[in-house]
N, C-alpha and C. Protein backbone atom coordinates (compact mmCIF):
# COMPACT_ATOMS: atom_id res chain seq x y z
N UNK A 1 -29.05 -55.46 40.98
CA UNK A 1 -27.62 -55.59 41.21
C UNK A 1 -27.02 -54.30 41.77
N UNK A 2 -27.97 -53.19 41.59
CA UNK A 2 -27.07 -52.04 41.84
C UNK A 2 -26.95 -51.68 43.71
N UNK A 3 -28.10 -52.49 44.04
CA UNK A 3 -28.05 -52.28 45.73
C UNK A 3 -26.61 -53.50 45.95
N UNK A 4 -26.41 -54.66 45.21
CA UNK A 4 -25.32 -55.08 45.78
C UNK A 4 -24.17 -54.56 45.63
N UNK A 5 -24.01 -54.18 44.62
CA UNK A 5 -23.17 -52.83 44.22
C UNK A 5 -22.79 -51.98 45.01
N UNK A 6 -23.29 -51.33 45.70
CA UNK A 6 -23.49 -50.17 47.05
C UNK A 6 -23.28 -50.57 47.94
N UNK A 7 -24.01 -52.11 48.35
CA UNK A 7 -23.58 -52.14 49.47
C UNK A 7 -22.16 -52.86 49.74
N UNK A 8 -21.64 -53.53 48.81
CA UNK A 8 -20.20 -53.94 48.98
C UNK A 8 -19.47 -52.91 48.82
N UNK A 9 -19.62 -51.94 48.07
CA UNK A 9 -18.79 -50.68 48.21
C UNK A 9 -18.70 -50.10 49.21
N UNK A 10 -20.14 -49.98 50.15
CA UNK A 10 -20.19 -48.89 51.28
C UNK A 10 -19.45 -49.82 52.65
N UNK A 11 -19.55 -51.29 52.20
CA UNK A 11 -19.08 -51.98 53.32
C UNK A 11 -17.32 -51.92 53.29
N UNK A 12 -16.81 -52.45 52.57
CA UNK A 12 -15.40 -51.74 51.99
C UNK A 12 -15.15 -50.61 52.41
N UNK A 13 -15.49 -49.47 52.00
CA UNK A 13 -15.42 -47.99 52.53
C UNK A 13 -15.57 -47.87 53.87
N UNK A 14 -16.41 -48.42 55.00
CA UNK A 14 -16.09 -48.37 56.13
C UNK A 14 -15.20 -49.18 56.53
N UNK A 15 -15.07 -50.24 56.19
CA UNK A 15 -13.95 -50.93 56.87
C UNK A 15 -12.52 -49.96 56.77
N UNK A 16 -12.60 -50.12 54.93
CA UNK A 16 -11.06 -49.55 54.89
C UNK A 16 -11.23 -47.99 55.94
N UNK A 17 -12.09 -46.98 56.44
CA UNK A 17 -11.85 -46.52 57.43
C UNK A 17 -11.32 -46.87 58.44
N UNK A 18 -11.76 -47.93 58.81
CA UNK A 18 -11.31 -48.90 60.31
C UNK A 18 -9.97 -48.74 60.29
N UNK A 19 -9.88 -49.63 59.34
CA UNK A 19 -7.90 -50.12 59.25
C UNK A 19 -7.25 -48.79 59.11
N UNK A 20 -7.68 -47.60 58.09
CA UNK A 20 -6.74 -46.41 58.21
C UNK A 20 -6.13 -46.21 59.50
N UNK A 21 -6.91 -46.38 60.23
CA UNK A 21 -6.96 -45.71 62.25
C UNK A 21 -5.64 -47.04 62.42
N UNK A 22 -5.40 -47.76 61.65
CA UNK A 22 -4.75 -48.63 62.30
C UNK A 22 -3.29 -48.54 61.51
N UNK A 23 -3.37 -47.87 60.43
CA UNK A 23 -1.93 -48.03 59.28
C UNK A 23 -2.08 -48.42 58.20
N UNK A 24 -3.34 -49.06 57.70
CA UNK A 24 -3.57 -49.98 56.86
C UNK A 24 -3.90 -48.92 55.53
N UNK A 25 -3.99 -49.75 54.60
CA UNK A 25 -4.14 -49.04 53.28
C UNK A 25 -5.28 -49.96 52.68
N UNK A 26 -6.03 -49.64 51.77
CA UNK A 26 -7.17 -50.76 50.42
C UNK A 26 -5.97 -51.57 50.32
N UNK A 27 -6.92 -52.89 50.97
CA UNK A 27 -6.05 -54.48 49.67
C UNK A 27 -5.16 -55.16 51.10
N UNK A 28 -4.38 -54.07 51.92
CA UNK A 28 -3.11 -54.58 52.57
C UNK A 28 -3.46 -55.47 53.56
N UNK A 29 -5.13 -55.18 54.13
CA UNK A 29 -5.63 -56.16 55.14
C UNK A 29 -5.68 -57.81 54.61
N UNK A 30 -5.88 -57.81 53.25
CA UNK A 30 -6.20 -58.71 52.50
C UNK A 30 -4.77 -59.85 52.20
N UNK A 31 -4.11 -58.91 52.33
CA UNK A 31 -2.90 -59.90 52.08
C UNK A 31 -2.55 -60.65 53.76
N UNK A 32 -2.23 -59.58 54.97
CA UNK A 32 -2.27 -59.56 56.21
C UNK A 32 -2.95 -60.73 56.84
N UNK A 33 -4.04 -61.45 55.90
CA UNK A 33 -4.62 -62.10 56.93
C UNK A 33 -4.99 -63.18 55.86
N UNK A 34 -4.29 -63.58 54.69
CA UNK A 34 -3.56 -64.74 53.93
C UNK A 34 -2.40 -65.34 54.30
N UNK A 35 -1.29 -64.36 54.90
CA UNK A 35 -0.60 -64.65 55.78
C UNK A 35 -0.37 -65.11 56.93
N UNK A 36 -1.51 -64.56 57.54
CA UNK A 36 -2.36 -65.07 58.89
C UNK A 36 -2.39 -66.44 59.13
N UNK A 37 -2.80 -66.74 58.05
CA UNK A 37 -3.55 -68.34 57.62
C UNK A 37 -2.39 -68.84 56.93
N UNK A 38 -1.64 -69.02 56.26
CA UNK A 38 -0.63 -69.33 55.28
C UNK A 38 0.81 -68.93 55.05
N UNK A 39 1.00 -68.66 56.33
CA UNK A 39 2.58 -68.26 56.40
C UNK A 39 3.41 -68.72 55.48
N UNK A 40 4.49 -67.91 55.15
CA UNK A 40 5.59 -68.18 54.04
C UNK A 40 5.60 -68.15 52.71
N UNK A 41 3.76 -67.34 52.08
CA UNK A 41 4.20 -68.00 50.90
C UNK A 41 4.94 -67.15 49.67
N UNK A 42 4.74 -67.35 48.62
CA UNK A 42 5.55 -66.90 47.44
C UNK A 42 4.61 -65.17 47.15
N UNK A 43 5.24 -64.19 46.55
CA UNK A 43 3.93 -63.49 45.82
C UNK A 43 3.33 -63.98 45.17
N UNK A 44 3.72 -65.09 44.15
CA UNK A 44 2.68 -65.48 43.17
C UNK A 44 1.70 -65.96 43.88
N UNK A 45 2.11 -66.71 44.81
CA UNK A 45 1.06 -67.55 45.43
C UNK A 45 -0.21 -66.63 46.01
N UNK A 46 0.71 -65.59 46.95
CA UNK A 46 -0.09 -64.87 47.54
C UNK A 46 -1.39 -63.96 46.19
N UNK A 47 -0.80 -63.61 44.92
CA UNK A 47 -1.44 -63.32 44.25
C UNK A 47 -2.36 -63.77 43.73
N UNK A 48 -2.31 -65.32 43.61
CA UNK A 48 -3.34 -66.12 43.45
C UNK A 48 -4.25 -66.64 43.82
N UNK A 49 -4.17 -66.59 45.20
CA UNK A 49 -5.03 -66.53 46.37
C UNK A 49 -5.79 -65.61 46.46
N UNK A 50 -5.26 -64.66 46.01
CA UNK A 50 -6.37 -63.28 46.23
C UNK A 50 -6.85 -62.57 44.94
N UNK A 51 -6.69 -63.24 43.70
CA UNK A 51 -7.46 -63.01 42.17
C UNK A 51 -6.56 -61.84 42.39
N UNK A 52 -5.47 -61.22 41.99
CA UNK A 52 -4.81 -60.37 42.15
C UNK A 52 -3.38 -60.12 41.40
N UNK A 53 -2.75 -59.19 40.28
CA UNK A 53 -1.75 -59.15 39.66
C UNK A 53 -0.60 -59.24 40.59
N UNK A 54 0.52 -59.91 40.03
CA UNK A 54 1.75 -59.99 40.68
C UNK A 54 2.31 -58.99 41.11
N UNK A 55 2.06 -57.89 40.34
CA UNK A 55 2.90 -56.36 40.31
C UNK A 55 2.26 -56.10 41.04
N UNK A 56 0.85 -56.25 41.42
CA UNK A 56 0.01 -55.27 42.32
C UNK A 56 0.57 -55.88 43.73
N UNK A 57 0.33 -57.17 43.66
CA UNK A 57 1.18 -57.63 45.29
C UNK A 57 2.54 -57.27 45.89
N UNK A 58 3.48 -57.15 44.45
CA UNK A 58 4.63 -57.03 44.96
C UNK A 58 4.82 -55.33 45.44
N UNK A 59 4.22 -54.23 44.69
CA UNK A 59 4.03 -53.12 45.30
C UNK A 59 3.39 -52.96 46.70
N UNK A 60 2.61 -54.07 46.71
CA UNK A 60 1.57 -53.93 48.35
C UNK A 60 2.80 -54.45 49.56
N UNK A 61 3.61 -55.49 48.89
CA UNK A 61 3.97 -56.20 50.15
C UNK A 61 5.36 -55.14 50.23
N UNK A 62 5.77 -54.54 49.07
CA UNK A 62 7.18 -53.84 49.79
C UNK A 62 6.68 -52.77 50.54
N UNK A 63 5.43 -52.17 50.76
CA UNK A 63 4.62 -51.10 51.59
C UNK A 63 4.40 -51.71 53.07
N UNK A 64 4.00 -52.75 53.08
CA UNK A 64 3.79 -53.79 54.59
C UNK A 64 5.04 -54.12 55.09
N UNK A 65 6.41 -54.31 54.14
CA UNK A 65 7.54 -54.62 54.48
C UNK A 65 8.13 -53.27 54.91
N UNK A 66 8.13 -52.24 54.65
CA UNK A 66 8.43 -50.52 55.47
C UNK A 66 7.99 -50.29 56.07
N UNK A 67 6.37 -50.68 55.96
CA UNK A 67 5.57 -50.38 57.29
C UNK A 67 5.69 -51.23 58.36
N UNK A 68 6.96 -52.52 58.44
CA UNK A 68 7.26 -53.35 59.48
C UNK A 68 6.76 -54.95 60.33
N UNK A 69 5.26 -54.57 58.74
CA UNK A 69 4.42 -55.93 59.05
C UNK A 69 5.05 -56.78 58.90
N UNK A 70 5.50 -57.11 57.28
CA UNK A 70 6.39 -57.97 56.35
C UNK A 70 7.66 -58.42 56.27
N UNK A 71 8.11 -60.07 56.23
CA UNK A 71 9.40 -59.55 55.80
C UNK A 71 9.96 -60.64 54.88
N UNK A 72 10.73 -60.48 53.78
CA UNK A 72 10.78 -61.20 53.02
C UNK A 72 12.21 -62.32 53.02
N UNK A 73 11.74 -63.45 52.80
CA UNK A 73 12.94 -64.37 53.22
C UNK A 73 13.26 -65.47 51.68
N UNK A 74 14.72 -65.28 51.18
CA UNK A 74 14.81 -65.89 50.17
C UNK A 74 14.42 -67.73 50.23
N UNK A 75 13.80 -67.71 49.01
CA UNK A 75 13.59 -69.54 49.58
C UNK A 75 14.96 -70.36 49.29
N UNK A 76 14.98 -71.72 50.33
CA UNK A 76 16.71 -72.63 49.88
C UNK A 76 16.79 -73.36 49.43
N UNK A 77 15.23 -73.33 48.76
CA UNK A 77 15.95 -73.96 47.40
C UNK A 77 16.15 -73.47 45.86
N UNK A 78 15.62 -71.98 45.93
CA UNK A 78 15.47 -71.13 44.48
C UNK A 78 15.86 -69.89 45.32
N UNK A 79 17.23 -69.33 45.40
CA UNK A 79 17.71 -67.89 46.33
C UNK A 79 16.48 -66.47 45.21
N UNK A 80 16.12 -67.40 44.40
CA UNK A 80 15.77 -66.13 43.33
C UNK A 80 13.98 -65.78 43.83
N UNK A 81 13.31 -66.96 44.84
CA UNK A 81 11.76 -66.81 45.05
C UNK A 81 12.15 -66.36 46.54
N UNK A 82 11.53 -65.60 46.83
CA UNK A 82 11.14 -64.84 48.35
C UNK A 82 9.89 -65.79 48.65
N UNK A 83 9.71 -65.64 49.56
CA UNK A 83 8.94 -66.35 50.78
C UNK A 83 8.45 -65.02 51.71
N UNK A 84 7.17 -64.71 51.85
CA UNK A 84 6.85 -63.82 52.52
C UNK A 84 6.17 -64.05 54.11
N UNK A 85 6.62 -63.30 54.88
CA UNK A 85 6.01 -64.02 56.49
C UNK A 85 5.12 -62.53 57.17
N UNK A 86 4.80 -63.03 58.01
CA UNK A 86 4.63 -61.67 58.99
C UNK A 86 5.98 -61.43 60.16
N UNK A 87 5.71 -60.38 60.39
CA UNK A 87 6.92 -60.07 61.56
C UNK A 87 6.12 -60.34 62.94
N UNK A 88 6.54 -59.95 63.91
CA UNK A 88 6.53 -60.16 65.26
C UNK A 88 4.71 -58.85 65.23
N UNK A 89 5.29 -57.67 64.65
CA UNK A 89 4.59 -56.41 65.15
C UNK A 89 3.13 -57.20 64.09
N UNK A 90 3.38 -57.69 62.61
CA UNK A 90 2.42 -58.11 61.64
C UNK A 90 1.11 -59.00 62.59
N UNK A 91 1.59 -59.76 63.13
CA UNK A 91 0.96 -60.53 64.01
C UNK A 91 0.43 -60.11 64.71
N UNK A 92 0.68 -58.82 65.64
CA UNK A 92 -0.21 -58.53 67.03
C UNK A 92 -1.29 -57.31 65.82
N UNK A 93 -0.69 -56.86 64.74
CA UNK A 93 -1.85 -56.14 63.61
C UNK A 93 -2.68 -57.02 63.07
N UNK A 94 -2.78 -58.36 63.05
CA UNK A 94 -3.93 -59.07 62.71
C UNK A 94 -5.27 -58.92 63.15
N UNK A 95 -5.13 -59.10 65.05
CA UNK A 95 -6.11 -58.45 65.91
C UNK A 95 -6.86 -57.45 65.12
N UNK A 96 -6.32 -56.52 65.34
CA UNK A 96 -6.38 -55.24 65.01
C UNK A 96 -7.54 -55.19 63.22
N UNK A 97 -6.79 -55.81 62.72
CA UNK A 97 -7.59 -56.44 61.31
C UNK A 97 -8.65 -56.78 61.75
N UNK A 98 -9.01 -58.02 62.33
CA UNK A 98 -10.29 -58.88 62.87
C UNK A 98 -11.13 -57.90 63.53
N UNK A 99 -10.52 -57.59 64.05
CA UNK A 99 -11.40 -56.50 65.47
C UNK A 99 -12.19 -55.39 64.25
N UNK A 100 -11.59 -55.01 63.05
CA UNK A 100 -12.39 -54.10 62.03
C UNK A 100 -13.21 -54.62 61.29
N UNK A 101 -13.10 -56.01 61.15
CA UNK A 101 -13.82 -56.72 60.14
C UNK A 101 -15.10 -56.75 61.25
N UNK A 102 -14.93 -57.69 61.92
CA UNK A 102 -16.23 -57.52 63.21
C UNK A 102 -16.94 -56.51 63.03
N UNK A 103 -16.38 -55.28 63.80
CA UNK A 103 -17.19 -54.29 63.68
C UNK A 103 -17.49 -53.47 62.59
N UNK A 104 -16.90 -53.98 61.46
CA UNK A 104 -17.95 -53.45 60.00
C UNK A 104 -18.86 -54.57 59.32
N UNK A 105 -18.89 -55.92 60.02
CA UNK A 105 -19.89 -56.71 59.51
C UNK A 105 -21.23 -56.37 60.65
N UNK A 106 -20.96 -56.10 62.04
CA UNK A 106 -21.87 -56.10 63.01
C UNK A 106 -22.26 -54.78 62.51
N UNK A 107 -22.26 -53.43 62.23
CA UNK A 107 -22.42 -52.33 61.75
C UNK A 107 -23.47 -52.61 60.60
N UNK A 108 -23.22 -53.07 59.35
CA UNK A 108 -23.93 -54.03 58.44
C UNK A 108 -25.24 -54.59 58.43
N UNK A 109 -24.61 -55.33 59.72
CA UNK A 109 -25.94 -56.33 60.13
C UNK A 109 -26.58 -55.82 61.30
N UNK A 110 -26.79 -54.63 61.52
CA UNK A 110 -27.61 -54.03 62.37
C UNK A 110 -29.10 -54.13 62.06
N UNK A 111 -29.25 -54.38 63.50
CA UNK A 111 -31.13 -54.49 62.67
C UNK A 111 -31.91 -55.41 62.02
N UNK A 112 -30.98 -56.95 61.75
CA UNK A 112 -31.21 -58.00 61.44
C UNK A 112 -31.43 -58.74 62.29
N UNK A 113 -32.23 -59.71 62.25
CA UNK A 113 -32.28 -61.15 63.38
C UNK A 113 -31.47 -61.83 62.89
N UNK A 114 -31.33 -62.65 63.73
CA UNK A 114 -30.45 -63.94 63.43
C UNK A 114 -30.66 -65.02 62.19
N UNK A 115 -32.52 -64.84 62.11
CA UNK A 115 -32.78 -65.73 61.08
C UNK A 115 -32.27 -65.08 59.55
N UNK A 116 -32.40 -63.78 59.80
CA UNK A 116 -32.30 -62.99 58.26
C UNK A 116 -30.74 -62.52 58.19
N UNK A 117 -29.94 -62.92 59.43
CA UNK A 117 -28.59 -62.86 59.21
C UNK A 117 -27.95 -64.29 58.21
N UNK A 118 -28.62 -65.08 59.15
CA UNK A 118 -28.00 -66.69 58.36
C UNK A 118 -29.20 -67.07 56.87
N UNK A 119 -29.67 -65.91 56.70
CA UNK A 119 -30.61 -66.44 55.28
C UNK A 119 -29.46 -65.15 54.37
N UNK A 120 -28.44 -64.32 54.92
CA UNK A 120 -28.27 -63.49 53.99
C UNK A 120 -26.57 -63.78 53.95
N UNK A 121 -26.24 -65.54 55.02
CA UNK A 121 -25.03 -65.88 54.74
C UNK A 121 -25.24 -66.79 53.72
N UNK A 122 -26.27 -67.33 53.69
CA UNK A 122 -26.37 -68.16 52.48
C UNK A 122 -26.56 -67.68 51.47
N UNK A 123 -27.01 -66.49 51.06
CA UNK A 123 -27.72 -65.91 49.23
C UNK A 123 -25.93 -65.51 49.57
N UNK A 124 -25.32 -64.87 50.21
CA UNK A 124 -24.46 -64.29 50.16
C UNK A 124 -23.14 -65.12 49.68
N UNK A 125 -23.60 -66.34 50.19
CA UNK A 125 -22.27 -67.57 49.56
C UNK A 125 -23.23 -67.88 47.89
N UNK A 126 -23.82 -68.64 48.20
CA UNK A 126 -24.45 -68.49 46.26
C UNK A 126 -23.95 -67.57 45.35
N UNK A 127 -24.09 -66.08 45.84
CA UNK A 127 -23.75 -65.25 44.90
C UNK A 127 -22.18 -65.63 44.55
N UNK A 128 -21.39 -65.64 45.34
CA UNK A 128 -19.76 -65.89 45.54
C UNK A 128 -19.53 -67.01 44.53
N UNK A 129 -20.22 -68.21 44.82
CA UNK A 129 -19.81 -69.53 44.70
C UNK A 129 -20.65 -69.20 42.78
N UNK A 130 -21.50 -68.63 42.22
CA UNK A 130 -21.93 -68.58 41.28
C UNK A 130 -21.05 -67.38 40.36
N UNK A 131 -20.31 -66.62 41.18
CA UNK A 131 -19.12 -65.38 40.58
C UNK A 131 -18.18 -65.98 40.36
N UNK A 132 -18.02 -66.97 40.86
CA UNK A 132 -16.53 -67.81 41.06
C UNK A 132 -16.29 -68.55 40.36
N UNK A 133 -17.95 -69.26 39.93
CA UNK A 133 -17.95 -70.60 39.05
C UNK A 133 -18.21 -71.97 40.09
N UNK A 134 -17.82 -71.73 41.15
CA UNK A 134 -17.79 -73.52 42.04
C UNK A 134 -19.00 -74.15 41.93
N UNK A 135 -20.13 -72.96 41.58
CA UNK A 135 -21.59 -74.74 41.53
C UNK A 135 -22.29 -73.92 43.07
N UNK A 136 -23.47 -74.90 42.94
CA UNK A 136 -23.82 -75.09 44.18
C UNK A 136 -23.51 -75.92 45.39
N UNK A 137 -23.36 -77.03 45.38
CA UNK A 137 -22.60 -77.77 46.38
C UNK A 137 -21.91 -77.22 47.29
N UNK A 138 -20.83 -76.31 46.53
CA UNK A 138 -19.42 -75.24 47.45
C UNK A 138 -20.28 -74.15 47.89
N UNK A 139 -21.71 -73.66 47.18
CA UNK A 139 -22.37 -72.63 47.32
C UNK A 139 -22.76 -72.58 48.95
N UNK A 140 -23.57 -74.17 49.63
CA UNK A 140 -24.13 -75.16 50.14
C UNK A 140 -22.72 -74.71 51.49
N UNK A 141 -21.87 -75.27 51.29
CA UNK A 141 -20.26 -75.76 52.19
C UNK A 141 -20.10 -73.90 52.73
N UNK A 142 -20.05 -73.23 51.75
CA UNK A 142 -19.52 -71.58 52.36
C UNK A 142 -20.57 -70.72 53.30
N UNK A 143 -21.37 -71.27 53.14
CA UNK A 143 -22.54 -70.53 53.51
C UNK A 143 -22.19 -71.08 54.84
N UNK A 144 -22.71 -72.25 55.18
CA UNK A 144 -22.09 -73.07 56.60
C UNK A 144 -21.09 -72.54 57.19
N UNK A 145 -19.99 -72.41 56.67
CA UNK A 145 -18.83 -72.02 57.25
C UNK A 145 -18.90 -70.83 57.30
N UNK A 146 -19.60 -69.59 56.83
CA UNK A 146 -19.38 -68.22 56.44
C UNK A 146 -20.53 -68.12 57.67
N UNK A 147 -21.74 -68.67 57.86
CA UNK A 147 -22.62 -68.52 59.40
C UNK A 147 -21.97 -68.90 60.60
N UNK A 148 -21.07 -70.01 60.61
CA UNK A 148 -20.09 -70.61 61.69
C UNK A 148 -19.33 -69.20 62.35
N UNK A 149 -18.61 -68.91 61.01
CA UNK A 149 -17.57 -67.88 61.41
C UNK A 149 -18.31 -66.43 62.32
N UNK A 150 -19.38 -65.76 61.06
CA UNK A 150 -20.16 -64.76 61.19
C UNK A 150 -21.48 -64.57 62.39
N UNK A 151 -21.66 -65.76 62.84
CA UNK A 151 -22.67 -65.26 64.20
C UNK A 151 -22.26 -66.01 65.36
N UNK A 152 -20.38 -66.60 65.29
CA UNK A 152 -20.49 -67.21 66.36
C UNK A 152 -20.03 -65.71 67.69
């Protein structure tokens, strides 16, 4: 366990390099590109989505909201729940997100074939889908989709 240990740490650690070069902070890409996918939603929501305390989101997103990514819009039917979006600038920083993720998974996977890339999207969804609890079946479904995404 301790090489997976390392290496999700060391992979993290370069990325979050990436994004520094870009504005980004640990965690903020993470919300950035929930939003991406899921415009508008609540913090809770957003917190729940990402196994993540409320307080910790709501400190992250008023940092993305100064830094110009974020912006928060009361909902009409509860003035008391915000609704969180990206801005105009949040959006063209997504790129910018993707473009780091790429090149710290291709960095990663240097030196791999293709066969031992898509044998290490699958142990790599198992492990997830067995941390998570979903079973194998979902283990089976992520892996697919996690090779789709990752060597197209």
């Amino acid at each position: 366990m301790t090489r997976l240990h390392s290496a999700a740490r060391l992979a993290r650690t370069a990325l979050a390099a990436r994004l520094l070069t870009h504005g980004f902070y640990a965690g903020q890409d993470q919300i950035m590109l929930a939003l991406d996918r899921h415009d508008g939603l609540t913090p809770g929501q957003l917190a729940a989505r990402l196994g993540v305390r409320p307080p910790t989101i709501t400190k992250t997103i008023n940092r993305l909201q100064v830094q110009g990514f974020l912006e928060k819009r009361a909902s009409e039917e509860d003035a008391r729940q915000a609704h969180i979006s990206l801005t105009d600038t949040g959006r063209e920083a997504i790129r910018a997100i993707e473009k780091s993720v790429r090149k710290t998974e291709k960095q990663a996977l240097k030196g791999l074939d293709k066969k031992e890339q898509k044998q290490l999207q699958k142990l790599l969804a198992r492990i997830e889908a067995n941390l998570s609890g979903n079973g194998e079946a979902e283990a089976s479904e992520e892996a697919e989709a996690a090779e789709e995404t990752s060597l197209a």
